[in-house]
Protein backbone atom coordinates (compact mmCIF):
# COMPACT_ATOMS: atom_id res chain seq x y z
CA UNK A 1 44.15 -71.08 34.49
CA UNK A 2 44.88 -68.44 31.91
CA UNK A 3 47.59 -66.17 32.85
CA UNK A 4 46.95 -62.24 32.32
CA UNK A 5 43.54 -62.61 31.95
CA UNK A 6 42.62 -59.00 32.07
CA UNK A 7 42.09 -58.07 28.59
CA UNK A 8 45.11 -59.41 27.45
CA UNK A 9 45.26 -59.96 23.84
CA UNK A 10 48.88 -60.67 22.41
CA UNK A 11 49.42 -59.48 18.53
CA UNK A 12 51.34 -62.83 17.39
CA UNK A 13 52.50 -62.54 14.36
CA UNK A 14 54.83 -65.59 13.69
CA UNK A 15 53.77 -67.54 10.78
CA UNK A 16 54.27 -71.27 11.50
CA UNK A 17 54.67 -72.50 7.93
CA UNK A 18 58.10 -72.61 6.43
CA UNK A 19 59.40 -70.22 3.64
CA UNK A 20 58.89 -69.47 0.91
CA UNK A 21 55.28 -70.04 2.11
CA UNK A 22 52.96 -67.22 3.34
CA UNK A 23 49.91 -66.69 5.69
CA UNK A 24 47.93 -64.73 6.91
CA UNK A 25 46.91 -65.09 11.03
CA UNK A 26 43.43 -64.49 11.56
CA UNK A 27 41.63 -64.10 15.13
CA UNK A 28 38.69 -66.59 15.66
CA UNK A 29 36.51 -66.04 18.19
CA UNK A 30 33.20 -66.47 19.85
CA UNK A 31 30.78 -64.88 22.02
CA UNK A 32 27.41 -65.87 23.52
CA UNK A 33 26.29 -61.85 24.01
CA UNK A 34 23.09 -62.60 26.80
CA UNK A 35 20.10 -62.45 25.33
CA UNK A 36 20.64 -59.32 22.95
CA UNK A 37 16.94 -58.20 21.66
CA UNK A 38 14.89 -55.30 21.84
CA UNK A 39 11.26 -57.17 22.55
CA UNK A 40 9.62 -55.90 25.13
CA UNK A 41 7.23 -59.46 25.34
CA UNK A 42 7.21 -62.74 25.29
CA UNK A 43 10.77 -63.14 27.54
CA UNK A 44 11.87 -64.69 30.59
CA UNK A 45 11.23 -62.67 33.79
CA UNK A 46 14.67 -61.91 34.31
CA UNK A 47 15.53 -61.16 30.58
CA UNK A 48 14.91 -56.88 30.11
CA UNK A 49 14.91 -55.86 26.03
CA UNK A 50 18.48 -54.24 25.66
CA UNK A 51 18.92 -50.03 26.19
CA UNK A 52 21.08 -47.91 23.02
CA UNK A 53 23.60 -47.31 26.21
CA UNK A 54 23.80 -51.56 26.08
CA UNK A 55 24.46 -51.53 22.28
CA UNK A 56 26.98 -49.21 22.63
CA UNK A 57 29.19 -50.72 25.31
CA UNK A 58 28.73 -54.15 23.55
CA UNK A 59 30.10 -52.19 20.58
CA UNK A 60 32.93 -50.59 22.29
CA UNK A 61 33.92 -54.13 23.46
CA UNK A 62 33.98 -56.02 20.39
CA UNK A 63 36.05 -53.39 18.98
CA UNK A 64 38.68 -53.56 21.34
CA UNK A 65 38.42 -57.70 20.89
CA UNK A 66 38.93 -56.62 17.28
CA UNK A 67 38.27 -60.44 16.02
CA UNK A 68 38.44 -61.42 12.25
CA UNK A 69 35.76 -63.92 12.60
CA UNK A 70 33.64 -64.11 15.36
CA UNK A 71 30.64 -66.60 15.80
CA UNK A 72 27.95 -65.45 18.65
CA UNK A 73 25.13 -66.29 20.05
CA UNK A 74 21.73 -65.25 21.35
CA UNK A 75 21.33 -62.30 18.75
CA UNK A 76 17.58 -61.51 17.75
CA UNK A 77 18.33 -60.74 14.13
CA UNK A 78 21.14 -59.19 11.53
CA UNK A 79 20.09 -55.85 12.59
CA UNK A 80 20.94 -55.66 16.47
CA UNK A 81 24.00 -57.74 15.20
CA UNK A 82 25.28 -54.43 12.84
CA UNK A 83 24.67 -52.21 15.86
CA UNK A 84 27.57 -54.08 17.25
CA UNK A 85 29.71 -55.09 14.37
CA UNK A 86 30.23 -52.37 12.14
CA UNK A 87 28.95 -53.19 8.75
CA UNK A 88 31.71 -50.90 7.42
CA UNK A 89 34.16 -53.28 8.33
CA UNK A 90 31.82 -56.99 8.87
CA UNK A 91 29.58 -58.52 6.68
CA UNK A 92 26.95 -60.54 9.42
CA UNK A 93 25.47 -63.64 9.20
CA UNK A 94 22.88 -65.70 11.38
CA UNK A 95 20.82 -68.11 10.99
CA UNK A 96 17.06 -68.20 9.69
CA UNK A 97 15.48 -69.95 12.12
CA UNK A 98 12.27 -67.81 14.04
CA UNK A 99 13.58 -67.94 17.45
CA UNK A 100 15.29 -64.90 19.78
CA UNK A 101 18.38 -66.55 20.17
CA UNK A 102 19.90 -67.25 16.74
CA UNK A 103 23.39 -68.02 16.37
CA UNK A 104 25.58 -65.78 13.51
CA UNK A 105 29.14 -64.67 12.77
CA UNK A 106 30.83 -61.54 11.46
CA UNK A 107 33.31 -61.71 9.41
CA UNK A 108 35.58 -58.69 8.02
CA UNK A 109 35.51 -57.76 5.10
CA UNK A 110 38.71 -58.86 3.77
CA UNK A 111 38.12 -61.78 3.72
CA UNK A 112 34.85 -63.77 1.35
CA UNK A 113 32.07 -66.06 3.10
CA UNK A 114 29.89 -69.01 1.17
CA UNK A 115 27.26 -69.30 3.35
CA UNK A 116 26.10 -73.14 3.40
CA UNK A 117 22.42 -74.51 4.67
CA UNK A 118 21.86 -74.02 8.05
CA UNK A 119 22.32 -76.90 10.08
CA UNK A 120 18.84 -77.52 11.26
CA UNK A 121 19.35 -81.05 12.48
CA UNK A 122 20.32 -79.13 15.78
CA UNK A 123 16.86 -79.11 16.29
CA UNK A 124 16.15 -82.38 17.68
CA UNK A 125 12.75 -81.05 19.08
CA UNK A 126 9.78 -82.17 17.68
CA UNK A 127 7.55 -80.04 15.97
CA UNK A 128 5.06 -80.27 18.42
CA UNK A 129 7.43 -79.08 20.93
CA UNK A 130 6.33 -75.69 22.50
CA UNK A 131 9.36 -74.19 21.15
CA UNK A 132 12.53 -75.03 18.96
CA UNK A 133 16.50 -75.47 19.54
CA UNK A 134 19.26 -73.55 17.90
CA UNK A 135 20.30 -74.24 14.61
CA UNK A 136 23.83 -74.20 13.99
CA UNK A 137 25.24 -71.72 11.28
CA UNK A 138 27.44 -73.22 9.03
CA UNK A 139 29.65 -70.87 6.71
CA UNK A 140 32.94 -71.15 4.42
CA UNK A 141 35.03 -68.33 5.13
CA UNK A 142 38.70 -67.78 2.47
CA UNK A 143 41.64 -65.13 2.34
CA UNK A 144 41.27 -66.22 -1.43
CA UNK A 145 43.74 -69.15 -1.16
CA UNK A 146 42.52 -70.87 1.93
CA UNK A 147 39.27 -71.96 3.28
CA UNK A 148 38.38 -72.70 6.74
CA UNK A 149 34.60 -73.89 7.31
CA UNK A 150 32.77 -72.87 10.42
CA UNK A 151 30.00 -74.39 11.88
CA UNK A 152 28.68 -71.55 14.95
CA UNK A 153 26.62 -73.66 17.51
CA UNK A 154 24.86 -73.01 20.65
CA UNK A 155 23.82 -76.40 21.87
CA UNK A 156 21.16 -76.97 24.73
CA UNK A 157 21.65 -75.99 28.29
CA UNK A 158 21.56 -78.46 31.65
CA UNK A 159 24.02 -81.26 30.87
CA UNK A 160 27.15 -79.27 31.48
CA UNK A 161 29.39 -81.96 33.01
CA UNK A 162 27.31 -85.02 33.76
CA UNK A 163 27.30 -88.16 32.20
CA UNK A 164 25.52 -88.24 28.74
CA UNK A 165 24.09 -91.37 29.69
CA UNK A 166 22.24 -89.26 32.26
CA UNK A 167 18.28 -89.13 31.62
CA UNK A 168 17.43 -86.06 33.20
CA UNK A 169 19.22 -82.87 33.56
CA UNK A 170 18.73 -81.74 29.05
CA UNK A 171 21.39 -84.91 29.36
CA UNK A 172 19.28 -87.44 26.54
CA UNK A 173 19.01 -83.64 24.04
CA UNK A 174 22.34 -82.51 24.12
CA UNK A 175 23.87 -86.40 23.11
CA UNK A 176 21.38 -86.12 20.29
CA UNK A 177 22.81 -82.63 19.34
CA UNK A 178 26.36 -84.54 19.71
CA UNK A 179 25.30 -86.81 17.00
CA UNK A 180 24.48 -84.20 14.97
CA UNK A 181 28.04 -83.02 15.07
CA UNK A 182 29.32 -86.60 14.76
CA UNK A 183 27.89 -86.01 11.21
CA UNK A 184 28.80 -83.04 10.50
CA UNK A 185 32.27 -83.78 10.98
CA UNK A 186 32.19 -87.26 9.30
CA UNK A 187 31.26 -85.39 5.69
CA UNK A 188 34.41 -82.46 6.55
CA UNK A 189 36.16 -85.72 7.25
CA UNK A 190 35.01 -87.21 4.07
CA UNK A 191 35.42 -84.19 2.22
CA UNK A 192 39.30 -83.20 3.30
CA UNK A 193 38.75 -79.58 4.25
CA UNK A 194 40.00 -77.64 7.14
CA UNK A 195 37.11 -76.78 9.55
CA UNK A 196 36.36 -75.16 13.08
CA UNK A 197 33.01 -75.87 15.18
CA UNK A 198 32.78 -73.06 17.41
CA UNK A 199 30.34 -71.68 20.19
CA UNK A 200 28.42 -72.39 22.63
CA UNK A 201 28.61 -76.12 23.78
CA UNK A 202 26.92 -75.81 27.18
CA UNK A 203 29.12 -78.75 27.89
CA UNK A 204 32.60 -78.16 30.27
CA UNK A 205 34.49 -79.66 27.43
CA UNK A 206 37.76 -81.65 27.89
CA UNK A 207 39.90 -84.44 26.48
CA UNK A 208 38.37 -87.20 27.96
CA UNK A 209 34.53 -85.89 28.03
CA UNK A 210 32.45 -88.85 26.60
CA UNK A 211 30.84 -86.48 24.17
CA UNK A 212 33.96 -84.79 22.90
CA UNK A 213 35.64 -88.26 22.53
CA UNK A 214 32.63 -88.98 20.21
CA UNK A 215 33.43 -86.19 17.61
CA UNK A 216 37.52 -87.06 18.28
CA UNK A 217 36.94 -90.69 17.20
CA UNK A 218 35.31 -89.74 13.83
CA UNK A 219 38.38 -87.06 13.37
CA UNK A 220 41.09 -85.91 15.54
CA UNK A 221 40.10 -82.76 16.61
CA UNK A 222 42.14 -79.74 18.94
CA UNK A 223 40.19 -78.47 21.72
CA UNK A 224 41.88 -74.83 22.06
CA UNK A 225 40.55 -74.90 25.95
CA UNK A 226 42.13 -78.22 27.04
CA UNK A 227 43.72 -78.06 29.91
CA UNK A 228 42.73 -74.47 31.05
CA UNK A 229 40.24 -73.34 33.10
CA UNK A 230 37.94 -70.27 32.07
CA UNK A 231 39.07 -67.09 34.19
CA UNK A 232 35.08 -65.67 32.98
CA UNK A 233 33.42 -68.34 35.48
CA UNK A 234 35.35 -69.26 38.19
CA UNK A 235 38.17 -71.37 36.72
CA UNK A 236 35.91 -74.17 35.50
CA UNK A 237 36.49 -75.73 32.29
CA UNK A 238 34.95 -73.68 29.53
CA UNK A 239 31.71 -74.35 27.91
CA UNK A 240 33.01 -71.66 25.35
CA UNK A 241 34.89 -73.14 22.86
CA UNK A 242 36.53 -73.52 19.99
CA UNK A 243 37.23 -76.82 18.40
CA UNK A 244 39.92 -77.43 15.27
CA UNK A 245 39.93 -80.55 12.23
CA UNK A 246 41.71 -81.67 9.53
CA UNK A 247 44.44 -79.08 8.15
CA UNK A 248 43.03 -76.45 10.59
CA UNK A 249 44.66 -78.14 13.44
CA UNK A 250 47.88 -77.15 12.16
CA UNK A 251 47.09 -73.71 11.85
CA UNK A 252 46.50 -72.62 15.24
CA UNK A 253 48.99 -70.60 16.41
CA UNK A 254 50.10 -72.08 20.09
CA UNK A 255 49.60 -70.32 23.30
CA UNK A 256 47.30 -67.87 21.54
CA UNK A 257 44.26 -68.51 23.38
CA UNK A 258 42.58 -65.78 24.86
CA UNK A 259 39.80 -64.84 26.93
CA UNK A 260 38.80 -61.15 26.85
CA UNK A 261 37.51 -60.95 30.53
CA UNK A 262 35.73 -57.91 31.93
CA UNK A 263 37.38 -57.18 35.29
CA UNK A 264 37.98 -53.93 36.48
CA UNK A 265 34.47 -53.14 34.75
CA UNK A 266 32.02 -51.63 37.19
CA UNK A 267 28.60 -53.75 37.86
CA UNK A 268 26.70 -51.76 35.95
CA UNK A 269 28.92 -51.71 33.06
CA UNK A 270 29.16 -55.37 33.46
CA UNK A 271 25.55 -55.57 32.95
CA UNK A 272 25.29 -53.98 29.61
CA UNK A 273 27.60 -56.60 28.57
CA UNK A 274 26.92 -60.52 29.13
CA UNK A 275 27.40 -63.29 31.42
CA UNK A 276 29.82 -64.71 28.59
CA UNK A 277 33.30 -63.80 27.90
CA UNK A 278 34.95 -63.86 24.31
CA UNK A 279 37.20 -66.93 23.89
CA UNK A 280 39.52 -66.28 20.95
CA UNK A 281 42.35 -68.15 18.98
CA UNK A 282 44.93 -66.60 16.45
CA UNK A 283 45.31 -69.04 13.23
CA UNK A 284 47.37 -68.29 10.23
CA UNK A 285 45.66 -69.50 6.59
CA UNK A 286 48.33 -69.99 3.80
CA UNK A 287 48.22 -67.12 1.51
């Protein structure tokens, strides 16, 4: 369990490289926000189009998480995004895939972003399905000197913990998705560069986890959640994460992994929010 897990964000700013070297630490996060849209059709019954008073407490909230880059999910377009991360200090991303729940990041505006294709493999669906999967977003995000490439994923619900071998329960679509990743991280493997898959996994992640021991065999990869439990849902592993390769793994900062909780919110202000809690690391990029 994550200690202090009220709000609790620590300002590290101990630079793990030795001198003469510099960095700079970043916070990465991510953030699956609940179904953020304003449609008033064509939603689940228990989905309601988000209020201004919703946008504005979601605001509030990501400015006191005050991330660097943040990947989230379940956004219905760049413009409800900018009502929460101010375009005066983000530039937002998201996918361009014609669903309601895209995937994007924000990223300040310090630092520059190459966005790369979409990673529409995510998709497995066919295309006579009644209705597609997420793609993942896949950026390149530099302080000028170091680059860090980001996929942002939000992979498909109902296989959280059982076997992937499992026929039933979304178990045969998410080990698809899985080999998906397996590729992507086979060419960042190929390819030498520091890189972070972060999001939504919908899968209680851990060391030994079939499916995360797929990606770790192609490239050794830190899970920031292992061996914590998520304070957001009942201390069960976390199906928010954020995973680290290559050069990036040596970047993380330890012990800075933090989950920005909302207790000692009121129901209804709990509402406005999301059923989701931001999961954030601090990393420091040579300079």
């Amino acid at each position: 369990m994550i200690r202090g897990g009220s709000l609790l964000i620590t300002l590290l700013s101990a630079c793990l490289l030795p001198l003469p070297a510099l960095c700079r630490d970043i916070r990465l996060s991510t953030w699956n926000m609940e179904w953020v849209t304003g449609r008033t059709s064509g939603l689940p019954e228990n989905v309601r189009p988000r209020t201004d008073a919703d946008f504005i407490a979601l605001g509030l909230f990501a400015e006191k998480l005050k991330p660097d880059v943040i990947g989230f999910q379940e956004v219905d377009g760049p413009e409800l995004a900018a009502r929460i991360f101010s375009l005066s200090r983000y530039r937002v991303f998201m996918t361009d895939d014609d669903i309601v729940q895209r995937v994007g990041i924000a990223v300040e505006r310090s630092l520059s972003v190459t966005r790369n294709p979409d990673v529409t493999e995510l998709n497995v669906y066919p295309p006579s399905a009644p209705h597609a999967l997420r793609r993942g977003l896949d950026v390149t995000v530099s302080n000028g000197r170091s680059s860090l490439r980001v996929l942002v994923v939000h992979l498909k619900t109902g296989c959280w913990e059982r076997s992937p071998g499992e026929k039933r329960y979304s178990c045969p679509v998410l080990r698809q998705q899985f080999s998906v990743l397996q590729d992507w991280v086979l060419q960042r493997q190929d390819e030498g560069v520091p890189f972070a898959i972060i999001g939504d996994f919908n899968r209680r992640l851990a060391p030994h986890d079939p499916l995360f021991e797929q990606l770790d065999r192609i490239s050794p990869l830190t899970l920031t959640t292992a061996g914590r439990s998520s304070p957001c849902h009942g201390g069960e592993y976390f199906i928010d994460s954020i995973l680290l390769g290559n050069q990036a793994r040596s970047w993380l900062i330890p012990d800075s992994l933090r989950v920005r909780t909302m207790r000692g919110l009121s129901a209804e202000e709990t509402a406005r929010l999301s059923d989701h809690c931001p999961v954030s690391v601090r990393m420091s990029l040579p300079d």
